[in-house]
Protein backbone atom coordinates (compact mmCIF):
# COMPACT_ATOMS: atom_id res chain seq x y z
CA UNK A 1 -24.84 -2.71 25.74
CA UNK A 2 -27.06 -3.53 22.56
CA UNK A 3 -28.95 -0.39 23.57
CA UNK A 4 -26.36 1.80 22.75
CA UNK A 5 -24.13 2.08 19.62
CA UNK A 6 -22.56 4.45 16.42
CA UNK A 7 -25.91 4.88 15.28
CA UNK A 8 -27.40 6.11 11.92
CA UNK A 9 -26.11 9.77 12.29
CA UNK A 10 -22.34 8.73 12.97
CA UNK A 11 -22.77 5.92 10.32
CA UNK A 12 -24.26 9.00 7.44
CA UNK A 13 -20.88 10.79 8.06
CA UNK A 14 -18.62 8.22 8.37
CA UNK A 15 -19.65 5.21 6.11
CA UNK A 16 -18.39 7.09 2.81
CA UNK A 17 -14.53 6.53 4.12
CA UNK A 18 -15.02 3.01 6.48
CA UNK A 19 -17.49 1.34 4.72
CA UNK A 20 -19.50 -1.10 7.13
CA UNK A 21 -16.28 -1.68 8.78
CA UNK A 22 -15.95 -1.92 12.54
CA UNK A 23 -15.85 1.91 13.05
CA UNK A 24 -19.54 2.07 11.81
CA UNK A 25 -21.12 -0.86 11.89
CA UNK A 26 -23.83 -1.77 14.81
CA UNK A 27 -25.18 -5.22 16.53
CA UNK A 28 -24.54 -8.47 14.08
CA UNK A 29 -22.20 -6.18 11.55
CA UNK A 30 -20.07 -5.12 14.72
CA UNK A 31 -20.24 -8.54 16.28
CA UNK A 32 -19.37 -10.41 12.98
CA UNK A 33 -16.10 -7.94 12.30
CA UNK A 34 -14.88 -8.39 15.93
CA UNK A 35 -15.55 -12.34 16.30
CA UNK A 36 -13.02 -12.12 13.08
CA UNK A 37 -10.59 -9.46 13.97
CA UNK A 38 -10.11 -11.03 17.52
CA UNK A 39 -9.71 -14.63 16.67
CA UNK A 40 -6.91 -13.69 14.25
CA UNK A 41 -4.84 -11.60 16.24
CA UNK A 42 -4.87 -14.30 18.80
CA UNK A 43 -3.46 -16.50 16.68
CA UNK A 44 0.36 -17.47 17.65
CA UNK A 45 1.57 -17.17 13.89
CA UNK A 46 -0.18 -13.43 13.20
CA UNK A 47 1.77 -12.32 16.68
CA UNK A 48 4.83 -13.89 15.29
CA UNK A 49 4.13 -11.95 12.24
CA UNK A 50 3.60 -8.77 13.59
CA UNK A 51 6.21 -9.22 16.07
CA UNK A 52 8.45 -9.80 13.13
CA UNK A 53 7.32 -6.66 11.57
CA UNK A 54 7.41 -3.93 14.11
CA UNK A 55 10.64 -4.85 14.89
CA UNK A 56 12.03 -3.80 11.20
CA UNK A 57 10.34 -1.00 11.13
CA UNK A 58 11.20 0.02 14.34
CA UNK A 59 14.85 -0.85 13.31
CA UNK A 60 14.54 1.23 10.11
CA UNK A 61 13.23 4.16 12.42
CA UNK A 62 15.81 4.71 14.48
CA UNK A 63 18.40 4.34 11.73
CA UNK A 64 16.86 7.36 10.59
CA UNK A 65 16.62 8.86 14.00
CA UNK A 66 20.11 8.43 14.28
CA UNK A 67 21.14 9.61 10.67
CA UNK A 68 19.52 12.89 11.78
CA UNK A 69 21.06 13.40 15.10
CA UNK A 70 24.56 12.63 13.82
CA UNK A 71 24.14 15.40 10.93
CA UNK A 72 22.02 17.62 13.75
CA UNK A 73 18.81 17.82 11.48
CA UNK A 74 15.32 18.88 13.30
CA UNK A 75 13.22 16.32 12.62
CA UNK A 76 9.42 16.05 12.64
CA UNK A 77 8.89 12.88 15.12
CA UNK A 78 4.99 12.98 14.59
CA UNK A 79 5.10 12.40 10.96
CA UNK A 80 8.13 9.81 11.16
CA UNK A 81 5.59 8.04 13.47
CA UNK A 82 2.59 8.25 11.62
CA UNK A 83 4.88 6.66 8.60
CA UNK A 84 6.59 3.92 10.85
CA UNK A 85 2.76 2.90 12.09
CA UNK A 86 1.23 2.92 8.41
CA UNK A 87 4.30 0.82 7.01
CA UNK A 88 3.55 -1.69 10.11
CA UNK A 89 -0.01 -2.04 10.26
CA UNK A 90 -0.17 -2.32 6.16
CA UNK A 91 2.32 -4.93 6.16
CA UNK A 92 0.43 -6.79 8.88
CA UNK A 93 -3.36 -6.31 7.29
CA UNK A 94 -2.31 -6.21 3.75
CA UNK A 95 1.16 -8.38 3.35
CA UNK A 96 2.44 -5.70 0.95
CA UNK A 97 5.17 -3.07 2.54
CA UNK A 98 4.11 0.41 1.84
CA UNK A 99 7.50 1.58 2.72
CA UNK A 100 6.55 5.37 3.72
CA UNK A 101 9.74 5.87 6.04
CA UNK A 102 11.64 5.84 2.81
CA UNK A 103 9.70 7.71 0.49
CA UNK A 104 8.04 5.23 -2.02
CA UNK A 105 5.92 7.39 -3.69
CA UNK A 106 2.84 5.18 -4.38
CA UNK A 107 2.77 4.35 -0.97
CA UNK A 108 3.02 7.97 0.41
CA UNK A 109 0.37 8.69 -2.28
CA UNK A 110 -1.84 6.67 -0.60
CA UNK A 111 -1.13 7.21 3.14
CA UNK A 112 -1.64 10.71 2.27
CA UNK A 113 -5.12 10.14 0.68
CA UNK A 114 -6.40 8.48 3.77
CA UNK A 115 -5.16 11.08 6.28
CA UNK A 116 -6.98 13.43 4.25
CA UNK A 117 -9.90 11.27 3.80
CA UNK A 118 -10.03 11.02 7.27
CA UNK A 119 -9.54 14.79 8.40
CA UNK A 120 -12.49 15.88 5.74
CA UNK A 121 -14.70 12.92 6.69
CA UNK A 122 -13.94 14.43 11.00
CA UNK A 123 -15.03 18.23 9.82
CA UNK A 124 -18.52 16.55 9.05
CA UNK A 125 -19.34 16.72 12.18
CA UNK A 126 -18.59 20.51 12.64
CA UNK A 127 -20.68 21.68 9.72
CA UNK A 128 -24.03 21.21 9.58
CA UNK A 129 -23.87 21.98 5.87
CA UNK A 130 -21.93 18.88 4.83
CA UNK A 131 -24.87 16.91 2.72
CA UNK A 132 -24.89 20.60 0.76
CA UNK A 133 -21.20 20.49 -0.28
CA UNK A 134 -21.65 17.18 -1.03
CA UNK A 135 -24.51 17.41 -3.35
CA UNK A 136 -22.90 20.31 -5.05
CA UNK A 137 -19.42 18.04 -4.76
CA UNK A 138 -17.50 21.38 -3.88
CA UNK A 139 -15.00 22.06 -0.72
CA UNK A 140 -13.65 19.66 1.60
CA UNK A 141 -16.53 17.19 0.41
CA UNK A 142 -15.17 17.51 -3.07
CA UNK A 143 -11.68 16.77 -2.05
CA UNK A 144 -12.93 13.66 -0.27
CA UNK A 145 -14.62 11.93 -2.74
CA UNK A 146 -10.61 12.41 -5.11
CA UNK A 147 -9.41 11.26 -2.21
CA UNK A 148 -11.85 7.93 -1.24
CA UNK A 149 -11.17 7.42 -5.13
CA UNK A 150 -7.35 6.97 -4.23
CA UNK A 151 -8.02 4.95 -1.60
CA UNK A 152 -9.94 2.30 -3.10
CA UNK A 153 -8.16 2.53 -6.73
CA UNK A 154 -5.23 1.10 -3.86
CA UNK A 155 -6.81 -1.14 -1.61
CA UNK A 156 -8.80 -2.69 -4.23
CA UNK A 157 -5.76 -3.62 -6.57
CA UNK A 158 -3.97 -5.13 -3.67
CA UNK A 159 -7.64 -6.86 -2.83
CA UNK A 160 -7.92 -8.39 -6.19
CA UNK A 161 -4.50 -9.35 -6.46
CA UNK A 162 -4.22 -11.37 -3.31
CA UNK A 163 -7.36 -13.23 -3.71
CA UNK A 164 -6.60 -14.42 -7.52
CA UNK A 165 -3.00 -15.82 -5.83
CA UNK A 166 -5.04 -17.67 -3.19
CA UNK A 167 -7.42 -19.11 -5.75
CA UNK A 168 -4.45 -19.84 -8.66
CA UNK A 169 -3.08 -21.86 -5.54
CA UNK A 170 0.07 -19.32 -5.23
CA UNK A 171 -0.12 -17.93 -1.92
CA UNK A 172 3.10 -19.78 -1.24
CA UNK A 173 4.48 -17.26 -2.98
CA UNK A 174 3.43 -14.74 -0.59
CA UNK A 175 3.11 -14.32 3.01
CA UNK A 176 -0.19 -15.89 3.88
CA UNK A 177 0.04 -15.00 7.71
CA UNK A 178 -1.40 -11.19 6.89
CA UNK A 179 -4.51 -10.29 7.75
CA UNK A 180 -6.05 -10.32 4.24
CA UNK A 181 -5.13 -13.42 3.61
CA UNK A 182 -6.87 -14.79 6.50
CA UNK A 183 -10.13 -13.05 5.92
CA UNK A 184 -10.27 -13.86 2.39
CA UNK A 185 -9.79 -17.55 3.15
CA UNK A 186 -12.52 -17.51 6.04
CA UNK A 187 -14.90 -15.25 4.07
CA UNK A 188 -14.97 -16.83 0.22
CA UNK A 189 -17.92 -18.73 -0.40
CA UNK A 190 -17.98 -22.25 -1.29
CA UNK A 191 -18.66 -20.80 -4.92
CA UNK A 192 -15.51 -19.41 -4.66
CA UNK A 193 -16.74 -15.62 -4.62
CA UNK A 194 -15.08 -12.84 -2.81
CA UNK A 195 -17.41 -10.18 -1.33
CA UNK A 196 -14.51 -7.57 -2.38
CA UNK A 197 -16.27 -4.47 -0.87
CA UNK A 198 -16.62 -6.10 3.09
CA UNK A 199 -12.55 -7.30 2.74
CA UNK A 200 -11.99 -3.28 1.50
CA UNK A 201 -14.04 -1.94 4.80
CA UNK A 202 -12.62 -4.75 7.27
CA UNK A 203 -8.72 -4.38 6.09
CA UNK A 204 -9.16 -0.54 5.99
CA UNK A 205 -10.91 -0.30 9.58
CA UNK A 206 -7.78 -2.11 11.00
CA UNK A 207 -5.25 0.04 9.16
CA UNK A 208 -7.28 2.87 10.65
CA UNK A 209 -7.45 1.61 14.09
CA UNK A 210 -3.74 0.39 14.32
CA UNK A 211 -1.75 3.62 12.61
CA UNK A 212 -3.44 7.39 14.66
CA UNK A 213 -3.93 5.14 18.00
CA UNK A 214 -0.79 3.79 17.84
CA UNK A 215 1.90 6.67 16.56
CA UNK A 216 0.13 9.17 18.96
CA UNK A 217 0.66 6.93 21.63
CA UNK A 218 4.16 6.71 21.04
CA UNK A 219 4.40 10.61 20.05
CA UNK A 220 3.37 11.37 23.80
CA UNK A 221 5.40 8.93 25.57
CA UNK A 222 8.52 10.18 23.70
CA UNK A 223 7.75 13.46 24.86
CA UNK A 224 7.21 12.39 28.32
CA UNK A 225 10.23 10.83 28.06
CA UNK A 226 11.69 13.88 26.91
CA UNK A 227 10.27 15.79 30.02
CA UNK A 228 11.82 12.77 32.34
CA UNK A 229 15.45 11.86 31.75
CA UNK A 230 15.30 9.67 34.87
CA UNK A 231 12.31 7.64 33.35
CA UNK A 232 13.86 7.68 30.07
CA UNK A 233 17.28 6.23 31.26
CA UNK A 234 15.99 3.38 33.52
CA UNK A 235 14.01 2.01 30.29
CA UNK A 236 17.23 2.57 28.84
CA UNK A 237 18.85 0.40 31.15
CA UNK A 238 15.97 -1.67 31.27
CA UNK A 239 16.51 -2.57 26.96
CA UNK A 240 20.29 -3.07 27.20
CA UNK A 241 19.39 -5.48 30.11
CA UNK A 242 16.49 -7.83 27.91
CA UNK A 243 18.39 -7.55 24.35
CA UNK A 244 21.70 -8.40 23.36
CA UNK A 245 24.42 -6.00 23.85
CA UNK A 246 25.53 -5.20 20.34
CA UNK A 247 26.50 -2.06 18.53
CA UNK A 248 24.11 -2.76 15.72
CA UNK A 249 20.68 -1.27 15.38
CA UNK A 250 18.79 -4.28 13.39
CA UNK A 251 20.67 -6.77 16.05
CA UNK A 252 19.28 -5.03 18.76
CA UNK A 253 16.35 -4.92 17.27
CA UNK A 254 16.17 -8.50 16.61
CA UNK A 255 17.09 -9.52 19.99
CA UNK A 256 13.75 -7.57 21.45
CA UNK A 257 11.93 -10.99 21.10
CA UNK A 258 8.67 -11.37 22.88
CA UNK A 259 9.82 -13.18 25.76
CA UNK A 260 12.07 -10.07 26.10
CA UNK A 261 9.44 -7.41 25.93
CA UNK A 262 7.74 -9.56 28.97
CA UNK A 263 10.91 -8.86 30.98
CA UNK A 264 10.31 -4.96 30.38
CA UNK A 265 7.69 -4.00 32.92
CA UNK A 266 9.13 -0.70 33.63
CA UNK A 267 8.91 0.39 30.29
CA UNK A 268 5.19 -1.01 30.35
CA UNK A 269 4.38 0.73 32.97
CA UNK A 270 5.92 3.74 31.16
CA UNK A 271 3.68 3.21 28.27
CA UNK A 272 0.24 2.89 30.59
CA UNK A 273 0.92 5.71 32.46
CA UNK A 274 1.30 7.34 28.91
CA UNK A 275 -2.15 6.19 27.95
CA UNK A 276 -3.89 6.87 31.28
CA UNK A 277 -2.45 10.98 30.82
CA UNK A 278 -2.66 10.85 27.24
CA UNK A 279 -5.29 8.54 25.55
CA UNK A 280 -5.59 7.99 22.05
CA UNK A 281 -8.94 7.58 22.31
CA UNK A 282 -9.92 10.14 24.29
CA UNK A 283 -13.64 10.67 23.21
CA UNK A 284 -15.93 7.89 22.33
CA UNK A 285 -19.55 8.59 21.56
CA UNK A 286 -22.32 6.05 21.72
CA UNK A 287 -26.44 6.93 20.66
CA UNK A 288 -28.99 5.60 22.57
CA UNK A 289 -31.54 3.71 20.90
CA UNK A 290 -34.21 3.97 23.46
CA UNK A 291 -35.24 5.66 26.64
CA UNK A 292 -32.62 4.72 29.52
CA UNK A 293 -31.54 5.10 33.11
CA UNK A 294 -28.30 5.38 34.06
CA UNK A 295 -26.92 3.46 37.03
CA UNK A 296 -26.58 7.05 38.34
CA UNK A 297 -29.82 7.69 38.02
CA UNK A 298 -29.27 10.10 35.25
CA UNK A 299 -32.21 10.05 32.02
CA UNK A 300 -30.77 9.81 29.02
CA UNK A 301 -33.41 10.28 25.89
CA UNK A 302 -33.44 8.31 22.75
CA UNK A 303 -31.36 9.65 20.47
CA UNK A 304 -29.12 10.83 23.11
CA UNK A 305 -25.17 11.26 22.69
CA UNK A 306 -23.36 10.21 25.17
């Protein structure tokens, strides 16, 4: 395992936008951000949390769903997924609502900024003349560095703001089971100095890794939902049989506990086969740091993508 990893190449094009967050970072920086990451979401009160916040968002997506079919507007599900996911995963990391589903438009501002920031820092590695534009700061590599500048204008604000509550003593005022919270608690020295630019990489890495994975997933299955009514109406059945019958959407929603969702193994087996067709991670290159054979007997070279 340690001899492959991200390596320098992927970490030149990418660190820019993530930082030394857990999309770039190699060996202890890698190690460090998981040992973190996973300990938290294990926790009982993040899941509670989370569980707590999907299921008003989910709520406040399917009132709009159902606005739209009642007045028989198209809508674009892709995007209204994309916002649902950011809204979620920013209220879980961050503790602060960006509230993109309904049009806030410092929020949007800055969901917008990282989708672009994240589509110009991908077209690096399909021109070999990136470095160029970005010594001459013109094209896409122009617009990413206005757009990183959005970005972290945002995320450090929100940074800055939570950790001076935690150290007034006011986090009671707040919700203090976010991820932020948490990391700035475990990571503050015992001067009482917070290493701003690793809580800006971390928090950002998870927003990353929870929103695209997570609203494409659901994109496909909805479609393959679409393309099997019989599927779609025995996890149908399946929901009106965990939650509570009720003619109200946040009720419903409500009722979708955990325990419930554990009763719901057609619909996760719905999901999986979803994944397994459709992954949202469908390509994931490693370098390798050193001369290697493959269990299949195949050479791979250092510096090797594979």
């Amino acid at each position: 395992f340690a001899n492959y990893g991200k390596g320098a190449s992927n970490y030149d094009k990418t660190s820019d936008l993530f930082g030394d967050g857990i999309f770039t970072a190699d060996g202890d920086k890698w190690r460090q951000h998981r040992k973190i990451a996973s300990y938290d979401f294990s926790a009982r009160a993040l899941r509670d949390f989370s569980g707590g916040v999907f299921n008003r968002d989910a709520a406040k997506l399917a009132h709009i769903v159902s606005g739209n079919a009642a007045a028989k507007q198209p809508m674009d599900f892709q995007d209204l997924l994309m916002k649902a996911t950011m809204d979620s995963i920013f209220t879980i990391a961050v503790g602060v609502d960006l509230d993109t589903l309904s049009g806030s438009e410092e929020g949007s501002r800055f969901a917008a900024a990282l989708d672009d920031a994240s589509e110009f820092t991908l077209l690096r590695f399909v021109n070999a003349f990136w470095k160029v534009s970005r010594f001459l700061n013109v094209g896409a590599e122009a617009a990413l560095r206005r757009r990183i500048e959005v970005v972290d204008e945002f995320m450090y604000k929100r940074i800055r703001a939570r950790a001076e509550e935690i150290s007034d003593g006011d986090i009671g005022k707040v919700s203090k089971d976010d991820l932020l919270s948490r990391f700035i608690q475990a990571t503050t020295s015992d001067a009482g100095e917070v290493d701003y630019k690793h809580l800006r990489d971390m928090i950002l890495n998870i927003v990353m890794a929870g929103k695209d994975p997570t609203a494409g997933a659901l994109a496909w299955f909805l479609y393959m939902m679409c393309k099997h009514p019989e599927v779609q109406e025995k996890i149908s059945e399946e929901a009106a049989d965990a939650g509570e019958a009720t003619s109200s959407i946040d009720d419903f929603s409500r009722s979708l506990t955990e325990e419930a969702l554990n009763k719901m193994h057609y619909l996760h087996a719905a999901l999986t086969e979803t994944l397994r067709l459709y992954p949202s991670l469908p390509l994931d290159n490693k370098e390798c740091f050193s001369d290697d054979i493959l269990p299949n007997g195949f050479s791979v070279g250092k510096g090797d993508i594979v």
